[in-house]
Protein backbone atom coordinates (compact mmCIF):
# COMPACT_ATOMS: atom_id res chain seq x y z
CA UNK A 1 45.66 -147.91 163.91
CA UNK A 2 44.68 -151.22 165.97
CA UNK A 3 42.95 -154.29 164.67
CA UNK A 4 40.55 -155.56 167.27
CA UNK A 5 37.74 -158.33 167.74
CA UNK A 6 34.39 -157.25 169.46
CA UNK A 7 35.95 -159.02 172.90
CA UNK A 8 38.83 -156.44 172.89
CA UNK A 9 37.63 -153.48 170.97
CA UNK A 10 37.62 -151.17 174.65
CA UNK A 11 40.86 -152.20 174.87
CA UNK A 12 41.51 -151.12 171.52
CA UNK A 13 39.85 -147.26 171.90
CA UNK A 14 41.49 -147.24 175.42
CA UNK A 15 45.06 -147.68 173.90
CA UNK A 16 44.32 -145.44 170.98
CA UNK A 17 42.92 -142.26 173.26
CA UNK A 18 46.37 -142.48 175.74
CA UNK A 19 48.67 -143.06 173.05
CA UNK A 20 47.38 -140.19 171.11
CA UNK A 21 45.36 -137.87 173.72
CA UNK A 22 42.59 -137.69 170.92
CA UNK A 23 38.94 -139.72 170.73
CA UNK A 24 39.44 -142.14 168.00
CA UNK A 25 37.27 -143.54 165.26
CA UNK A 26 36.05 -146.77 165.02
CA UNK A 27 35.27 -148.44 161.73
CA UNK A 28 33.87 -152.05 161.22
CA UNK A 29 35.87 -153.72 158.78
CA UNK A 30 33.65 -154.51 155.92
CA UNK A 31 33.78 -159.01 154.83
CA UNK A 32 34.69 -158.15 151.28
CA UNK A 33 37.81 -156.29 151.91
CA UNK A 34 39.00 -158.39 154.87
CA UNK A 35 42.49 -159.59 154.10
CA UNK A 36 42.22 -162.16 156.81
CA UNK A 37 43.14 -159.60 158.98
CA UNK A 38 43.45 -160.51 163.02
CA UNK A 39 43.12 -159.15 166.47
CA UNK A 40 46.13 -157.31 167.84
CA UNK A 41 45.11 -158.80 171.33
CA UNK A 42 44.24 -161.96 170.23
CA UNK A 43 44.21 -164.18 166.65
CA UNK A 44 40.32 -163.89 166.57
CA UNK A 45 39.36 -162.27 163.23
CA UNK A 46 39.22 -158.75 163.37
CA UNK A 47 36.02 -156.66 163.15
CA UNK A 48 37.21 -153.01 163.65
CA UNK A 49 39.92 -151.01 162.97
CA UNK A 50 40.40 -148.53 165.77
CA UNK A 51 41.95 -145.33 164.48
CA UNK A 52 42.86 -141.70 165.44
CA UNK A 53 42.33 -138.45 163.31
CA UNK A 54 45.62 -138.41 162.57
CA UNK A 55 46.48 -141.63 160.83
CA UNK A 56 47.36 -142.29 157.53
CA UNK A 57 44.34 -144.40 157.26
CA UNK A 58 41.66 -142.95 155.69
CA UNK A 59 38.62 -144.53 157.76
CA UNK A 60 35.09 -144.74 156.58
CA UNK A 61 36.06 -145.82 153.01
């Protein structure tokens, strides 16, 4: 699961797809439930959470 801002977000789904060979899914982080929550490229404020099908994130929710 990766953290990203709209600048690095293809970053983000590139890392996810070779790390785990699998399309990912991309969620926008919704204002109310941000936990000031940051890039993992940057310290910008996260907007999505990049994820794969896999992880023990449940995405969409």
């Amino acid at each position: 699961m990766v953290y990203s801002c709209l600048e690095h977000i293809d970053i983000a789904l590139d890392d996810v797809v070779d790390e785990t060979g699998e399309p990912p899914i991309l969620n926008k982080i919704e204002r109310e439930s941000d936990l000031s929550t940051t890039c993992e490229y940057c310290q910008n404020p996260a907007i999505y959470v990049v994820a794969n099908t896999h992880s023990d994130t449940i995405c969409g929710q």
